[in-house]
Protein backbone atom coordinates (compact mmCIF):
# COMPACT_ATOMS: atom_id res chain seq x y z
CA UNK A 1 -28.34 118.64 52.97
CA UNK A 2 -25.31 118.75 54.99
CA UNK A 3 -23.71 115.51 56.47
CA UNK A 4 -24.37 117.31 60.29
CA UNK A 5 -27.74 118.31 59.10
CA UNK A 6 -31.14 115.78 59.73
CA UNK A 7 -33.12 118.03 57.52
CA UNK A 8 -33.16 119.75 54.32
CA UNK A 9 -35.58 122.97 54.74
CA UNK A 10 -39.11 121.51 53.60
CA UNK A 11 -38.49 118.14 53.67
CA UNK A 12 -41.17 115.88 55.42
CA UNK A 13 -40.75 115.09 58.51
CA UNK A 14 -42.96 112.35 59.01
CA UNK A 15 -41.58 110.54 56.19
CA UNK A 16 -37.82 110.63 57.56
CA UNK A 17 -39.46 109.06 60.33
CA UNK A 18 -40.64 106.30 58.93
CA UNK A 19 -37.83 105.86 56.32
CA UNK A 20 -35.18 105.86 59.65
CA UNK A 21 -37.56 103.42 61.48
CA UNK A 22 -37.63 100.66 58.61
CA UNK A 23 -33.69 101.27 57.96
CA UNK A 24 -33.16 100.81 61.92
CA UNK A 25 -35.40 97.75 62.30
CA UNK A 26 -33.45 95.89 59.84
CA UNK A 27 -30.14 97.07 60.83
CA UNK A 28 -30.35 95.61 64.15
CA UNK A 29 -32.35 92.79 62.71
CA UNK A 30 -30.55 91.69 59.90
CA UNK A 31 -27.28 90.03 59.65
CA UNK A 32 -24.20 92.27 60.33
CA UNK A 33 -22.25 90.86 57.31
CA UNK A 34 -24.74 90.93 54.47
CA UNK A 35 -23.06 93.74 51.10
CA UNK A 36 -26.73 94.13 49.87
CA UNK A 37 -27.83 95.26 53.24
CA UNK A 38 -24.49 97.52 53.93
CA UNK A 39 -25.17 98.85 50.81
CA UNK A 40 -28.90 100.33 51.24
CA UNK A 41 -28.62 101.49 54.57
CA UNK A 42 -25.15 103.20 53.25
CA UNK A 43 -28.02 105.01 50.67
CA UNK A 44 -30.39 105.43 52.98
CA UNK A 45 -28.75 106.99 55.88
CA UNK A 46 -26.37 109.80 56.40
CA UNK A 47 -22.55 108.80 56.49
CA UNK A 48 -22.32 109.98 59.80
CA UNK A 49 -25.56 108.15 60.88
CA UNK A 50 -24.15 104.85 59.15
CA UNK A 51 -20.61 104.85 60.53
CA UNK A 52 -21.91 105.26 63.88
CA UNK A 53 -24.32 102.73 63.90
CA UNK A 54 -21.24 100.46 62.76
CA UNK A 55 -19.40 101.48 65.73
CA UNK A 56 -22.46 100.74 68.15
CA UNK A 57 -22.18 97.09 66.51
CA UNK A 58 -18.73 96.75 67.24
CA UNK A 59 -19.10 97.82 70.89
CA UNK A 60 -21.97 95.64 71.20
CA UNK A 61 -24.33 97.82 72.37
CA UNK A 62 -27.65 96.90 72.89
CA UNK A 63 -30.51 98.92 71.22
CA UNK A 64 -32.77 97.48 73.16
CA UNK A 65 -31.86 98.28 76.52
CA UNK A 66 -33.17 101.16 78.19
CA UNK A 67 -30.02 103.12 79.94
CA UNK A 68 -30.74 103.16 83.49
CA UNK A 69 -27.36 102.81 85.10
CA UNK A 70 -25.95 106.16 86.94
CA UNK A 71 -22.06 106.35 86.59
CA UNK A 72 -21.46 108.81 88.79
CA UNK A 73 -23.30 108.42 92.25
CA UNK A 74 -24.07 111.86 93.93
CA UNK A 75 -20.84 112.90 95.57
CA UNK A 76 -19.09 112.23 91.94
CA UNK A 77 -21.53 114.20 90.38
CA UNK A 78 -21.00 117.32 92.45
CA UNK A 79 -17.39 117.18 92.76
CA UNK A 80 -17.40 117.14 88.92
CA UNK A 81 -19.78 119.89 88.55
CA UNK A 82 -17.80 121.75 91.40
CA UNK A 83 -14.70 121.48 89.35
CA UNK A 84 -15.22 121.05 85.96
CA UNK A 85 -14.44 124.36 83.31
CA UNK A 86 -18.14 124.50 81.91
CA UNK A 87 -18.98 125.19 85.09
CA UNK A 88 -17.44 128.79 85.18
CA UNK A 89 -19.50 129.64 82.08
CA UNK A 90 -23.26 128.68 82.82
CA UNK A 91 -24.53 131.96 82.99
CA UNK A 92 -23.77 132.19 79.55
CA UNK A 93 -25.43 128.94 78.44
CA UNK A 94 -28.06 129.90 81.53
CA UNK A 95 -28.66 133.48 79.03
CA UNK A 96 -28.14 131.75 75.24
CA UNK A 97 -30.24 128.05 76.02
CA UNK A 98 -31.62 127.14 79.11
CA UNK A 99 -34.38 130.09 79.61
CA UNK A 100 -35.20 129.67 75.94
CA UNK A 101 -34.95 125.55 76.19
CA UNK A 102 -37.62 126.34 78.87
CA UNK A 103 -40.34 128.55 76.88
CA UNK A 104 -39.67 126.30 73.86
CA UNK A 105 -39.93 123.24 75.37
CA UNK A 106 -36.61 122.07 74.83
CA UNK A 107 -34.34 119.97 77.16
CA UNK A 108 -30.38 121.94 77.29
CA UNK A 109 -27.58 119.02 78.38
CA UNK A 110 -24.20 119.67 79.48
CA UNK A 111 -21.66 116.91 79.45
CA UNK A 112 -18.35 116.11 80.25
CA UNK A 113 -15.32 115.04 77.78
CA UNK A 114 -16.19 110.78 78.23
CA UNK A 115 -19.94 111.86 77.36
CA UNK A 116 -21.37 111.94 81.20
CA UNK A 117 -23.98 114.07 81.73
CA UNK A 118 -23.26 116.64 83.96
CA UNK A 119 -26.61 119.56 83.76
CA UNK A 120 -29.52 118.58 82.43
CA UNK A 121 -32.03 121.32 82.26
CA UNK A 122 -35.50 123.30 80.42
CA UNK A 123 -38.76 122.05 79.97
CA UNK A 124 -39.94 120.75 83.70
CA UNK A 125 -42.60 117.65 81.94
CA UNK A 126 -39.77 117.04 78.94
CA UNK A 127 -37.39 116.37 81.50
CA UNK A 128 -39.24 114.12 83.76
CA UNK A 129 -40.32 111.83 80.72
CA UNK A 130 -36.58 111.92 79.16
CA UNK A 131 -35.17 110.53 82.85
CA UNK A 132 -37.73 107.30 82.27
CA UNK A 133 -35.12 106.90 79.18
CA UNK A 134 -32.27 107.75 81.28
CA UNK A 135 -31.05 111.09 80.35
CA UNK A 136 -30.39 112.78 83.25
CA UNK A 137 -27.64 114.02 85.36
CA UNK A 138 -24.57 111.18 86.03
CA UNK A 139 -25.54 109.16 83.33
CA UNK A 140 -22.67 108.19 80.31
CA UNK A 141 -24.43 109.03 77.02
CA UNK A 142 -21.23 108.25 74.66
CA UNK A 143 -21.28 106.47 71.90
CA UNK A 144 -19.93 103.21 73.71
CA UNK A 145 -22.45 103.33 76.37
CA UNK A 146 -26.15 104.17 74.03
CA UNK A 147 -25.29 103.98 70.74
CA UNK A 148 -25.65 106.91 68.25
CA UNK A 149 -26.88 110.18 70.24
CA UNK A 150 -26.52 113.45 69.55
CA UNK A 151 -24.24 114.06 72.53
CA UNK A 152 -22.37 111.17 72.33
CA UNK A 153 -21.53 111.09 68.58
CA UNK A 154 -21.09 115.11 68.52
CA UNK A 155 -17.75 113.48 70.57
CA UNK A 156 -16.56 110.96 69.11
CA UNK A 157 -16.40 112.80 66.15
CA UNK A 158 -15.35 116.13 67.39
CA UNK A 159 -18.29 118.02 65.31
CA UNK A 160 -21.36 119.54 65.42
CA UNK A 161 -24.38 116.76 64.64
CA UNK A 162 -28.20 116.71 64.61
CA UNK A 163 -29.95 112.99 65.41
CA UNK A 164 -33.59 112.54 63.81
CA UNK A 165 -35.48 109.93 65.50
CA UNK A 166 -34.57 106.23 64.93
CA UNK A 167 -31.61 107.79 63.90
CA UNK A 168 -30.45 106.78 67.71
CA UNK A 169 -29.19 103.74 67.81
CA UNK A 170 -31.18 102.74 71.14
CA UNK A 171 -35.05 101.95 70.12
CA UNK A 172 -36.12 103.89 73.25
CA UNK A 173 -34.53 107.25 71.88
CA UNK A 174 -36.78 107.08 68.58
CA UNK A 175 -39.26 109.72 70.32
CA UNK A 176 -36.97 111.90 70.58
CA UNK A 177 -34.58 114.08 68.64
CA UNK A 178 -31.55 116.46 69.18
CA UNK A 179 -28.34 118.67 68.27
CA UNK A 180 -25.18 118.34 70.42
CA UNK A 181 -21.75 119.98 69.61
CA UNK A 182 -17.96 119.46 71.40
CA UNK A 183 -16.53 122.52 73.83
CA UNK A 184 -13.26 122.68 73.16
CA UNK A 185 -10.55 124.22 75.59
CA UNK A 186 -9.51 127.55 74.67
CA UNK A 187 -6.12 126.76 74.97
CA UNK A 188 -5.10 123.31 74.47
CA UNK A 189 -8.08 122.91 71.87
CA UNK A 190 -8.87 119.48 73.42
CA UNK A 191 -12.43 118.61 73.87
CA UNK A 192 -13.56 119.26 77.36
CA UNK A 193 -17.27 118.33 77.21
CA UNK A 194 -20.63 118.55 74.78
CA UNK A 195 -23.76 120.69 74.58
CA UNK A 196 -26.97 118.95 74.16
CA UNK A 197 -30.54 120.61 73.15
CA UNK A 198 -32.84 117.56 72.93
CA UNK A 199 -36.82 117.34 71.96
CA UNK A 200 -39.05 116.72 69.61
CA UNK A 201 -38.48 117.37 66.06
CA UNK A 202 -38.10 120.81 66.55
CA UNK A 203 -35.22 120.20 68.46
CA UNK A 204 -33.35 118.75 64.93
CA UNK A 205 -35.01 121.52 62.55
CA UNK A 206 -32.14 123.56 60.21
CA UNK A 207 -32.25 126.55 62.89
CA UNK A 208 -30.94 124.83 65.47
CA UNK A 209 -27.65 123.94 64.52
CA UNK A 210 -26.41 127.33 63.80
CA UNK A 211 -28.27 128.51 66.95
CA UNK A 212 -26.26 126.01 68.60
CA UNK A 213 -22.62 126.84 67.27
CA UNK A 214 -23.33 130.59 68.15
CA UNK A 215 -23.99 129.26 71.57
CA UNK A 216 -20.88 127.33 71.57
CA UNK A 217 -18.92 130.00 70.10
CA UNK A 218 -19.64 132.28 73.01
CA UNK A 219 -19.38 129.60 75.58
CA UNK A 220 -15.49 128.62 74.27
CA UNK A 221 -14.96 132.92 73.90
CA UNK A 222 -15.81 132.97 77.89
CA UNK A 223 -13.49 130.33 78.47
CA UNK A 224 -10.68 132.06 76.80
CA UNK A 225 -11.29 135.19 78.77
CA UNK A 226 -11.48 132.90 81.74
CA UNK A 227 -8.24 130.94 80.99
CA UNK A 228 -6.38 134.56 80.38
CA UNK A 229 -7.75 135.96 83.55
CA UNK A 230 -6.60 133.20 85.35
CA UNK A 231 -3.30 133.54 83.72
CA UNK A 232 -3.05 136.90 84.67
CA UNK A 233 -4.22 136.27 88.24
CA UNK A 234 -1.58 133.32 88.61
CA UNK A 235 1.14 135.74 87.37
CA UNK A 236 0.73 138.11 89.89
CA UNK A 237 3.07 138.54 93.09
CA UNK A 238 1.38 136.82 95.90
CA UNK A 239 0.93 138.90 98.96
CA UNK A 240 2.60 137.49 102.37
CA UNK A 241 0.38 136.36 104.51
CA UNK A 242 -1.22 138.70 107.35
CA UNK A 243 0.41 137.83 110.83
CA UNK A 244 -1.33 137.81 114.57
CA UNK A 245 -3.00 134.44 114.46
CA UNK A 246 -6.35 135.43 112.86
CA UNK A 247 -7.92 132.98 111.35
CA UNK A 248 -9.78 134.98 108.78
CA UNK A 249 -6.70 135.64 106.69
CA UNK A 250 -7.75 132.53 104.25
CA UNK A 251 -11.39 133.16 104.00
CA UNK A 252 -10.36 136.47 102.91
CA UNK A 253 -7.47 135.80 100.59
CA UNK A 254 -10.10 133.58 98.76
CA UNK A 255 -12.18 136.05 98.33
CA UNK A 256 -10.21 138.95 96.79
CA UNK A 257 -11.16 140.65 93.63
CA UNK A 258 -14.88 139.96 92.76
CA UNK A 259 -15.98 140.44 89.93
CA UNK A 260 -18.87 142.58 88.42
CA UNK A 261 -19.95 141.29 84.79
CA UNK A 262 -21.74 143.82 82.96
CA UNK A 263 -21.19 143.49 79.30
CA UNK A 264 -24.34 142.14 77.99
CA UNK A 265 -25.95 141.27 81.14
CA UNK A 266 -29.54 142.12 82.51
CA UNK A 267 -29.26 141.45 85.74
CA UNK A 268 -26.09 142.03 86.17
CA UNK A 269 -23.72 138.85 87.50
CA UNK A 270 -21.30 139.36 90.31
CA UNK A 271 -18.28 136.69 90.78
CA UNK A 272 -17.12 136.42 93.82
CA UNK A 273 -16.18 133.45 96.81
CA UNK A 274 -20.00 132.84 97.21
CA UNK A 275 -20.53 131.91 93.30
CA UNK A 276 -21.92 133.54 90.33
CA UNK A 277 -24.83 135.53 91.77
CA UNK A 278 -27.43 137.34 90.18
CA UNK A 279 -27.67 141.56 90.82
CA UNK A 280 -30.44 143.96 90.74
CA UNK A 281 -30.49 146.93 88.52
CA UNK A 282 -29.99 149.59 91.17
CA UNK A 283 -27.24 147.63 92.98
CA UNK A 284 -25.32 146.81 89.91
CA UNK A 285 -25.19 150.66 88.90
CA UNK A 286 -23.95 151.66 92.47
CA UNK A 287 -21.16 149.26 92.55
CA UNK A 288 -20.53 149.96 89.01
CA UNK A 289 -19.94 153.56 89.61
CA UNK A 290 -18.00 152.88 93.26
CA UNK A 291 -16.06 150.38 91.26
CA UNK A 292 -15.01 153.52 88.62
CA UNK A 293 -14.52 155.76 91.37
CA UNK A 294 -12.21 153.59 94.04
CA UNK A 295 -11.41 156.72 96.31
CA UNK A 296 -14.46 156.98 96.68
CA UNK A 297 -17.99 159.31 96.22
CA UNK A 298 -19.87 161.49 98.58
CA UNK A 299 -23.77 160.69 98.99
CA UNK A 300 -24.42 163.67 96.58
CA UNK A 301 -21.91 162.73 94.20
CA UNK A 302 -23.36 159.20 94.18
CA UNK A 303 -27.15 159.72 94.17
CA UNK A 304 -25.88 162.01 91.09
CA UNK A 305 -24.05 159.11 89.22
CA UNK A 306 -27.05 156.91 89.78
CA UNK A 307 -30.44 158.71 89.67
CA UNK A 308 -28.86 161.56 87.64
CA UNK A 309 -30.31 164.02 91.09
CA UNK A 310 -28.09 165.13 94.14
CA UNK A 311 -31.23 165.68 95.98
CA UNK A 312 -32.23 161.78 95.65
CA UNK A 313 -29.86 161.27 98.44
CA UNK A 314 -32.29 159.70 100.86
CA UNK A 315 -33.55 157.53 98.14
CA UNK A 316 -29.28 156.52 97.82
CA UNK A 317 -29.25 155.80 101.76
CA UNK A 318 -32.01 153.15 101.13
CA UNK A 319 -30.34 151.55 98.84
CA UNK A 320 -27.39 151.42 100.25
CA UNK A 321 -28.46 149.60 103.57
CA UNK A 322 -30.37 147.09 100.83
CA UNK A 323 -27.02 146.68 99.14
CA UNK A 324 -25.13 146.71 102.48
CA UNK A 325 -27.21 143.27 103.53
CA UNK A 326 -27.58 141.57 100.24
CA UNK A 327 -23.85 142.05 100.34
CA UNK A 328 -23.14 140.46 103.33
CA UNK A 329 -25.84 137.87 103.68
CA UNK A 330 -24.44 136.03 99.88
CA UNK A 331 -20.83 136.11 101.99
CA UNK A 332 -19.93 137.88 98.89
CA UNK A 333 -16.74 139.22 100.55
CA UNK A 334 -17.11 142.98 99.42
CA UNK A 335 -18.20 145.77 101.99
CA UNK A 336 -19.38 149.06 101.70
CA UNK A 337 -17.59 151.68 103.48
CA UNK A 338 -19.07 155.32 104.16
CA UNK A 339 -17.66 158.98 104.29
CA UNK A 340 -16.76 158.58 101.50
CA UNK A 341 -18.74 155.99 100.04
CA UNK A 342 -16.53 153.26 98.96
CA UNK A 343 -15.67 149.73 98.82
CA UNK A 344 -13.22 147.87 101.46
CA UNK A 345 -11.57 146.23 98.07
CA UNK A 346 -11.17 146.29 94.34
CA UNK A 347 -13.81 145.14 92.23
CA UNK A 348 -12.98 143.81 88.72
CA UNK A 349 -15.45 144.62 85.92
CA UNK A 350 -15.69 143.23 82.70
CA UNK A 351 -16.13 146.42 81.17
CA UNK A 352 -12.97 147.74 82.46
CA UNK A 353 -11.10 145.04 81.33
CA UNK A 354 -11.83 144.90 78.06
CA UNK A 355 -10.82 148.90 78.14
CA UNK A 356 -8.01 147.50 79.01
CA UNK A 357 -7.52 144.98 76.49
CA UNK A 358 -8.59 147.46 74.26
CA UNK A 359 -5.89 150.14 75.24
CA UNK A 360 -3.05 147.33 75.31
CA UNK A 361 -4.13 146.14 71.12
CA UNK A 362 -5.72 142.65 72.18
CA UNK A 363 -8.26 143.57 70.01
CA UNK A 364 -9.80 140.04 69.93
CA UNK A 365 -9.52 139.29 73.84
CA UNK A 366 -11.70 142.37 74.20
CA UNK A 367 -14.15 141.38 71.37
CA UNK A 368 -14.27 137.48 72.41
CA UNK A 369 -15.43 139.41 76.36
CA UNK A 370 -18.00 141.70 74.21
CA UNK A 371 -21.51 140.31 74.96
CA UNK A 372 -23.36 143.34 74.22
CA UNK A 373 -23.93 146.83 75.68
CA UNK A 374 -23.13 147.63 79.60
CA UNK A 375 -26.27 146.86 81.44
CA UNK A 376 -28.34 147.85 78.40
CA UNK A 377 -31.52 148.88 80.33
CA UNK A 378 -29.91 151.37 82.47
CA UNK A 379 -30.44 154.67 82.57
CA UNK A 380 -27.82 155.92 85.45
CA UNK A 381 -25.38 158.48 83.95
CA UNK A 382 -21.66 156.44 85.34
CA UNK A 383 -23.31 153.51 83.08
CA UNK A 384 -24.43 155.29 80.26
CA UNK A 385 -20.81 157.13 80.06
CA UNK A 386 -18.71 153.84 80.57
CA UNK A 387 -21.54 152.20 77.69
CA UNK A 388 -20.61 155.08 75.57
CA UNK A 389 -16.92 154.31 75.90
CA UNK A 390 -16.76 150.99 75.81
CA UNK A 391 -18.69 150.53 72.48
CA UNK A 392 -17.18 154.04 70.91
CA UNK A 393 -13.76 152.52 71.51
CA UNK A 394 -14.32 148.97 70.61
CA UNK A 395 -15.73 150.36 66.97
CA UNK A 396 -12.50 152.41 66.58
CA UNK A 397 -10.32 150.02 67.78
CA UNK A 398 -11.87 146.99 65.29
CA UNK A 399 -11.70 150.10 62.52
CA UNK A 400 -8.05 151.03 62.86
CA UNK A 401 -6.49 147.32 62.99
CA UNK A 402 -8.73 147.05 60.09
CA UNK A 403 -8.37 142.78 60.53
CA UNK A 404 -10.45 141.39 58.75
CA UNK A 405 -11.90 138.35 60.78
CA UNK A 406 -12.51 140.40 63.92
CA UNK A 407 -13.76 143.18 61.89
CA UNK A 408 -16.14 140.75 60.39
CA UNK A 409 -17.64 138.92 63.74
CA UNK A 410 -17.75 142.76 64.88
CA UNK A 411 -20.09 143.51 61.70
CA UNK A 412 -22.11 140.69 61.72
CA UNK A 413 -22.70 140.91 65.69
CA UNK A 414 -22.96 144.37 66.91
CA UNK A 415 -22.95 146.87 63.69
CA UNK A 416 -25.56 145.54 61.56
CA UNK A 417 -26.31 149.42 60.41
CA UNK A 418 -22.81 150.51 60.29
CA UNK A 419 -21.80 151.68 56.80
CA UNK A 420 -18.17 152.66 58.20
CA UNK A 421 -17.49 149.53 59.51
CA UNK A 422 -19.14 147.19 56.03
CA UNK A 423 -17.09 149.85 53.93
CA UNK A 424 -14.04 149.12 55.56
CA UNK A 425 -14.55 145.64 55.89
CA UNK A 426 -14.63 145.64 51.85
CA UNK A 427 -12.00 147.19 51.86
CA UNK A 428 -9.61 145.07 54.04
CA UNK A 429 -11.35 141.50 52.59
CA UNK A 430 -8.96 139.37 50.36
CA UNK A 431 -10.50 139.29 46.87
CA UNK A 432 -11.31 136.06 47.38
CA UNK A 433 -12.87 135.97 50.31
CA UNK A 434 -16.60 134.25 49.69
CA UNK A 435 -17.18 136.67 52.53
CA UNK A 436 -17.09 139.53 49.97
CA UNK A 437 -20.16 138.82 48.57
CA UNK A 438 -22.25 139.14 51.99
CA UNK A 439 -20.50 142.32 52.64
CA UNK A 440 -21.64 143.56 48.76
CA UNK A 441 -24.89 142.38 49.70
CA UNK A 442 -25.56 144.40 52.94
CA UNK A 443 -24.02 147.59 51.78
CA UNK A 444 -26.66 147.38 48.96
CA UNK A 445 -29.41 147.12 51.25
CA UNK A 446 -27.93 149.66 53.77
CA UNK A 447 -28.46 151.96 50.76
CA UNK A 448 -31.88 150.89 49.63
CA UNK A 449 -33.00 151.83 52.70
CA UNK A 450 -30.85 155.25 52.86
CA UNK A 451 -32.94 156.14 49.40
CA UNK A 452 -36.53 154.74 50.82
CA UNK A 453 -35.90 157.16 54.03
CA UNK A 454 -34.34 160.44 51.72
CA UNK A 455 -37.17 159.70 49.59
């Protein structure tokens, strides 16, 4: 069993329980000093387990106190939520955790850096009895203020963890049982807050941990495209501001560039002064295909790049006035425009940008913004062309720099049935590269099932 691990696959989980529960009781119990004592529960528990519970000890925590004290009041909490990086990403963790924390009935956490919790979301009755023990929103769950936690140990030692049970140092945890691991910043690679799924002992089964550093690994990918964007953004010349006294000239500078995120996505998201908002099929492929064609499209031309008809014009006008409102009633700050249709600024796509990535080499910016397929259940031709080209020139791309570690995510991810792309991954892979043997492994079966279908 790994040290991060609470469970080997098959082992009893009702008699971890009760093993944790006697270790605990006499931990907190006994006397802090005794070697016979230090030396069992060093047996018993995990290292990881043990050394925490040492440092609860030294910070005095008490096990027995239920948390109940807020540290941020409400205006703290929102002005940390309002500013912190996490923040930017939560449709991601909103997509990977919190619908599926929701149907499983699993609480998803989101804390800061010093272990204060900043979202706490899923399961509607898990939550409301996990607040009686104090986890919820603007409390601290480090280490120094509850003990051993998944959250708050997942911190302090900068690594993935599961907690079992009495595992938790506080008694009134024991119910309960969760995985946490550390976001890191893209760029400095300092820890900048934890994610927490927490539950019953499903939420501390094997699966969860790797479920939980693929989350985490998509969550810190979005921050790096973030924290380049941003970069990019900040290194462009500023425009001078517009004169004649009108006082709209900041609301608008704010809201420049929106963006439409597509990659992935079902509904689509759009970015923009307002928030992260969600977006209707329909409406997504219309400003997909205005944001492709920025002089413009007739109605014909339009209804054509969206219902794949010319005569579904009328059907177009609808939709527009539907778009036209939702537009401006979100304060989005994007108009449409008509004769040609158009829109009154540029829109930034995800899509588009990692075409661009693509076309400049930064083959690993564009596959760290790869979440998938553009708008996957469309059917309008502008999306199904920019689909086609986005995924035909991501595979060639990944093919012809033939690196091995991007190749290799690309594989695993999005070309499960790609003998190219295995082949040449062989081919590129050190020889000793314990990744070789996977890659052996699934060109074997890709050809078991090659002779099953010829025969």
């Amino acid at each position: 069993m790994s040290t991060w691990q609470a469970l080997r696959r098959g082992e009893s989980v009702r008699e971890r329980r009760l093993m944790l529960a006697r270790a605990h009781e006499r931990f907190t119990t006994g006397p802090g000093d005794d070697p016979e004592l230090l030396g069992r529960f060093a047996a018993e528990l995990r290292p990881v387990v043990y050394e925490s519970w040492l440092r609860s000890r030294r910070d005095t925590v008490d096990p027995n106190r239920v948390p109940d004290r807020p540290i941020l009041d409400d205006e703290e909490l929102q002005e940390l939520r309002r500013t912190h990086p996490i923040g930017r990403v939560l449709p991601v963790l909103q997509r990977l955790l919190f619908e599926e924390a929701s149907e499983s009935g699993f609480i998803v956490a989101v804390g800061d850096a010093a272990g204060r919790l900043l979202w706490v979301d899923g399961d509607t009755g898990l939550r409301s009895r996990a607040e009686d023990m104090g986890f919820r929103a603007g409390m601290d769950w480090s280490e120094r203020a509850v003990g051993t936690s998944a959250p708050g140990s997942a911190l302090a030692l900068d690594h993935a963890i599961q907690v079992l049970g009495a595992e938790h140092y506080n008694r009134f945890v024991h119910q309960w049982s969760c995985t946490a691991a550390p976001v890191h910043d893209p760029v400095s690679g300092s820890i900048i807050g934890v994610i927490d799924v927490t539950g019953g002992d499903a939420a501390a089964s094997p699966h969860v941990l790797p479920l939980m550093e693929a989350t985490l690994a998509a969550v810190e990918a979005e921050l790096k495209v973030e924290s380049l964007r941003r970069l990019v953004e900040s290194a462009r010349p500023k425009r001078l501001p517009e004169t004649g006294g009108t006082r709209a000239a900041p609301e608008r500078e704010r809201a420049r560039h929106p963006r439409l995120v597509v990659l992935g996505r079902d509904p689509a998201l759009l970015e923009c002064a307002a928030g992260v908002l969600p977006l209707g099929g329909r409406h997504a492929e219309i400003l997909l295909a205005l944001a492709q064609a920025p002089q413009g499209l007739s109605a014909a031309a339009l209804a054509e790049e969206v219902y794949d008809a010319a005569d579904s014009e009328q059907t177009l006008r609808a939709e527009m006035v539907r778009l036209r409102r939702w537009l401006d009633q979100h304060d989005t700050g994007t108009r449409l425009l008509s004769r040609p249709y158009r829109l009154d600024r540029g829109l930034r796509v995800d899509a588009l940008e990692a075409l661009d990535a693509l076309g400049r080499g930064a083959h690993r910016l564009a596959l760290a913004a790869y979440q998938g397929p553009v708008l996957p259940a469309s059917d309008a031709p502008s999306t199904e062309r920019l689909r086609r080209e986005v995924d035909a020139t991501l595979r060639e791309s990944l093919l012809q720099s033939a690196a091995a570690d991007p190749l290799f995510e690309y594989a695993a991810n999005w070309a499960a049935e790609d003998r190219e792309v295995w082949e040449t991954l062989l081919q590129v892979l050190p020889p000793l590269s314990p990744k070789r043997a996977r890659v052996v492994a699934k060109l074997q079966a890709l050809s078991s099932v090659e002779s099953t279908r010829r025969g």
